[in-house]
Protein backbone atom coordinates (compact mmCIF):
# COMPACT_ATOMS: atom_id res chain seq x y z
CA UNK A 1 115.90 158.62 47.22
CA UNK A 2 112.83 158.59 49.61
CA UNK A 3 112.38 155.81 49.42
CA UNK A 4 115.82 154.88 50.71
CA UNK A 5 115.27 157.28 53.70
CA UNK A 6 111.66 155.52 54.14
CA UNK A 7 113.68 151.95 54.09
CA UNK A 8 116.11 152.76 56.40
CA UNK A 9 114.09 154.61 59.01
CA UNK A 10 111.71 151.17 59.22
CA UNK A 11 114.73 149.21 59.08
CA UNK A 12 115.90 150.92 62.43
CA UNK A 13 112.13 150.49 64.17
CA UNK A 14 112.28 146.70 62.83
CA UNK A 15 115.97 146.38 64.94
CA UNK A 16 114.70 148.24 68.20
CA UNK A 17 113.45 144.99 70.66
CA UNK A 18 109.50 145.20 71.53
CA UNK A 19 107.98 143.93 74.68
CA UNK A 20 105.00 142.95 74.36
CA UNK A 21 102.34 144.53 77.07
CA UNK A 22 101.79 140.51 78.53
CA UNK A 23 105.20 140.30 79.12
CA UNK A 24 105.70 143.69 80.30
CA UNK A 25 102.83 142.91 83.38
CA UNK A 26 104.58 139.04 83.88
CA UNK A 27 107.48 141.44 84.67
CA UNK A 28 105.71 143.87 87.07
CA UNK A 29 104.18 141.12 88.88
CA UNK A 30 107.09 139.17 89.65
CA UNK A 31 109.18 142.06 90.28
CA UNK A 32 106.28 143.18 92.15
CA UNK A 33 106.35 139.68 94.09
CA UNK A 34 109.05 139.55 94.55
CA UNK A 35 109.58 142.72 96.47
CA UNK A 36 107.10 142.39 98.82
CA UNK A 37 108.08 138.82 99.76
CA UNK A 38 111.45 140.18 100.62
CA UNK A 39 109.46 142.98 102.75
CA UNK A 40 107.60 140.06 104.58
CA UNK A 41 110.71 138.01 105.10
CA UNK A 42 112.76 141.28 106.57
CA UNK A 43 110.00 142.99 108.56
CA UNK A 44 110.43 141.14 112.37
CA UNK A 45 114.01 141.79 111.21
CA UNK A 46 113.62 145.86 110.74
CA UNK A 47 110.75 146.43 112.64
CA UNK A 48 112.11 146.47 116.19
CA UNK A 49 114.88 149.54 115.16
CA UNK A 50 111.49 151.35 115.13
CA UNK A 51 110.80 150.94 118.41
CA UNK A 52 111.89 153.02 121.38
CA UNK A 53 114.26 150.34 122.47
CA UNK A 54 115.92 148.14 120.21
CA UNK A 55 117.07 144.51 121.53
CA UNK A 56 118.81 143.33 118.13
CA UNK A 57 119.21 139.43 117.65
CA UNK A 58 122.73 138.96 118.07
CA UNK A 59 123.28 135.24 118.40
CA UNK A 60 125.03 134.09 121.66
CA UNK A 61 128.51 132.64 121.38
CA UNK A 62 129.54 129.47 122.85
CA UNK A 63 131.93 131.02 125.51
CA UNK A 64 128.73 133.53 126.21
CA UNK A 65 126.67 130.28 127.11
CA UNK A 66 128.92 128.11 128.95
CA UNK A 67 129.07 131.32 131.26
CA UNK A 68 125.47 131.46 131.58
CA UNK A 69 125.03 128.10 132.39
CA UNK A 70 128.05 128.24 134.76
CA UNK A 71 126.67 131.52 136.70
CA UNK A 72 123.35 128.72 137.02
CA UNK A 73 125.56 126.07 138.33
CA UNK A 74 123.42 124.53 141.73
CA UNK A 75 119.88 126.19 140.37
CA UNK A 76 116.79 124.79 139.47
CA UNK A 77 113.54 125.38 138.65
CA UNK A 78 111.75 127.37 135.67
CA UNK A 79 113.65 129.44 133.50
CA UNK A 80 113.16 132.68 130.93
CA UNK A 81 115.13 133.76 128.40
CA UNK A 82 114.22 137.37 127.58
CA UNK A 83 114.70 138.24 124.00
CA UNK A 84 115.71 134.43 123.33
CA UNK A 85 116.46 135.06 120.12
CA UNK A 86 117.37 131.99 117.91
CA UNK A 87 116.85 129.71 122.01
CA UNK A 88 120.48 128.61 122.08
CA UNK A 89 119.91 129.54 125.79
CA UNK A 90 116.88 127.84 126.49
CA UNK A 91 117.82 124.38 124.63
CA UNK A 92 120.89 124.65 126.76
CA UNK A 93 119.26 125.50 129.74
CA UNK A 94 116.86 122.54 128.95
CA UNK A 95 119.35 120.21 128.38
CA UNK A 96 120.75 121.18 132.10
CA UNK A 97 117.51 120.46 133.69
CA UNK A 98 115.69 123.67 133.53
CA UNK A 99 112.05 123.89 132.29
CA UNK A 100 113.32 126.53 130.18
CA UNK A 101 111.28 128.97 128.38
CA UNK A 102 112.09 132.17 126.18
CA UNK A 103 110.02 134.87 124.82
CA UNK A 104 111.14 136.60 121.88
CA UNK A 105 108.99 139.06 119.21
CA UNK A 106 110.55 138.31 115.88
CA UNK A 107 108.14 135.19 114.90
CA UNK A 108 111.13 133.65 112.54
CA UNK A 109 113.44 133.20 115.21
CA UNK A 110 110.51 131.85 117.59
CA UNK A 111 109.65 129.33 114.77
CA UNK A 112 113.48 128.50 114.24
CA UNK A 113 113.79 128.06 117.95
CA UNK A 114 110.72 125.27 117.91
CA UNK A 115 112.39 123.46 115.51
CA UNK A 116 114.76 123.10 117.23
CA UNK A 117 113.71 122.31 120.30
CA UNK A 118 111.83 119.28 118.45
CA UNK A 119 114.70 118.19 116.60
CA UNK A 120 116.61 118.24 119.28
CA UNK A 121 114.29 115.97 122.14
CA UNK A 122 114.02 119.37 123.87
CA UNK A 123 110.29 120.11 122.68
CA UNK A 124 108.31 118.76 126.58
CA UNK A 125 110.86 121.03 128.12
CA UNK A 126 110.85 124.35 126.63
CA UNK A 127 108.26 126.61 125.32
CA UNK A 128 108.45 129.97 122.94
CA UNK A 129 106.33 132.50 123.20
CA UNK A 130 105.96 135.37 121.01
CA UNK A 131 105.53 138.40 122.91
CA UNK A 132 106.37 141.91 123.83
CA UNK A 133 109.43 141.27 126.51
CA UNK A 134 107.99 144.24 128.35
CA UNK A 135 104.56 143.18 128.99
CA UNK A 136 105.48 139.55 129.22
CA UNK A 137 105.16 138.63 133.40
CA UNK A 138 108.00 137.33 134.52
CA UNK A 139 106.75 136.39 138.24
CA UNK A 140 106.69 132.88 137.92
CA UNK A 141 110.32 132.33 136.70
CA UNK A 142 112.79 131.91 139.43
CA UNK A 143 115.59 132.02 136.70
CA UNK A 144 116.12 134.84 134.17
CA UNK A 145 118.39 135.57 131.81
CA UNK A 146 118.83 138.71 129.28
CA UNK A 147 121.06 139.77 126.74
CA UNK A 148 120.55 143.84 126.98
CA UNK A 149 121.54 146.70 125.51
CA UNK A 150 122.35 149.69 127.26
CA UNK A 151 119.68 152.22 127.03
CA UNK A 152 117.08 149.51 128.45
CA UNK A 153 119.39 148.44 131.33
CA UNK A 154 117.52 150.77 133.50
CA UNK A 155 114.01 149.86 132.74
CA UNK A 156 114.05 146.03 132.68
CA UNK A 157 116.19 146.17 136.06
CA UNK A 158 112.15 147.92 137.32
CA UNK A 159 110.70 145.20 135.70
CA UNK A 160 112.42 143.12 138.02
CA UNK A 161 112.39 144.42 140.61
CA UNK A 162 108.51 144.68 140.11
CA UNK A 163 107.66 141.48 139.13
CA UNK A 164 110.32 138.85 139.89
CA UNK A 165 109.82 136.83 143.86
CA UNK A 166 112.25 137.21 146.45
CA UNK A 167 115.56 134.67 145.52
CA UNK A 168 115.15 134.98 141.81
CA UNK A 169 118.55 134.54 139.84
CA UNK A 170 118.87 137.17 137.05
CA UNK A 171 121.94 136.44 135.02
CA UNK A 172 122.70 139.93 132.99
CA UNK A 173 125.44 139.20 129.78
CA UNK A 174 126.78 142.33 127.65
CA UNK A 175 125.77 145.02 130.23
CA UNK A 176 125.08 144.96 133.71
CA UNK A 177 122.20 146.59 135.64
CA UNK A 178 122.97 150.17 136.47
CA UNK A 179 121.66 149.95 140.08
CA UNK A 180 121.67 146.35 141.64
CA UNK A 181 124.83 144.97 142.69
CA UNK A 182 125.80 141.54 141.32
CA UNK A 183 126.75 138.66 143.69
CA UNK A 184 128.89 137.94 141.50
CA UNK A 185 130.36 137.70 137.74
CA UNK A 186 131.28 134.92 134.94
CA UNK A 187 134.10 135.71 132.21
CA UNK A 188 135.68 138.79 130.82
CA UNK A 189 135.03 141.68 127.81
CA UNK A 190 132.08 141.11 126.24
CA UNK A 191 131.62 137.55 127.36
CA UNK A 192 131.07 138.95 130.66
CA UNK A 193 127.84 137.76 132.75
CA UNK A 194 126.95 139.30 136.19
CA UNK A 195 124.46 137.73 138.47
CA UNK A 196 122.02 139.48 140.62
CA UNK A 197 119.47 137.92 143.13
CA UNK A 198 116.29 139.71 143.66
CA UNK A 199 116.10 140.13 147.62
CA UNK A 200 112.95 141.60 148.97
């Protein structure tokens, strides 16, 4: 009899699965790995939500460009596309003639845009640079462009002001300046552009 209670109790540790401690750490580690290579990959992603003001990358649409590039119709010059995102603007820009730049702070989108600009002949006529929009000096461009959002509207139309020469073209798409008035506007809804010119 006790030994039939001995047998079965061993009998139920012998059916219970065992990990062994080497594959237990194999586990941890690539769990482990895993985990923070996702953190890496989603970080430029996240991290500007923690900043005061968030410009999201929300990719241009083709009706969005072709009114950019329409409100630009008779310019020349150089060009910057602040927060150029994934440089849809700038290779189109470039591709019109512009020496077209962007500057943009998520370094996965500024390596994207590279690519691209080399894949597509583009790379002697644009340049990316990875920088904070907002001390990034804009006085040489005579061209500017900016997808916004609505609580920075305000600040960048300073920056402007501050920094940009008399003549400069600033072509505003989602929301418009609060102050300025534009000299005039491209589409309708949210494929709306407005177009100011800096006069000093």
């Amino acid at each position: 009899m006790y030994s039939d209670v001995f047998e079965s109790s061993d009998k139920t540790e012998r059916g219970k699965p065992k990990i062994s401690p080497v594959a237990g750490y194999v586990l941890i580690t690539v769990t482990g790995g895993i985990g923070t290579a996702l953190l890496i990959a989603c970080a430029p992603f996240v991290s500007p939500a923690l900043r005061k003001i968030c410009l999201p990358y929300v990719p241009a649409t083709t009706v969005q460009v072709e009114n950019v590039l329409s409100a630009l119709r008779g310019r020349s010059g150089n060009l910057i596309d602040v927060g150029s995102g994934d440089g849809r603007i700038v290779l189109a820009a470039a591709r019109k003639g512009f020496k077209a730049d962007g500057v943009e702070l998520n370094p996965w989108l500024i390596a994207y845009s590279k690519i691209k600009a080399a894949t597509q002949g583009l790379a002697s006529k644009t340049a990316f640079f990875r920088r904070d929009l907002w001390k990034f000096n804009l006085t040489k461009y005579d061209n500017i462009v900016i997808f916004g959002v609505e609580q920075m509207m305000t600040e960048i139309e300073e920056k402007f002001i501050s920094e940009l020469r008399k003549d400069s073209v600033v072509v505003v798409c989602r929301f418009p300046l609060p102050n300025l008035k534009p000299v005039s506007m491209q589409g309708q809804g949210v494929d709306t552009v407005w177009v100011y010119k800096i006069d000093k």
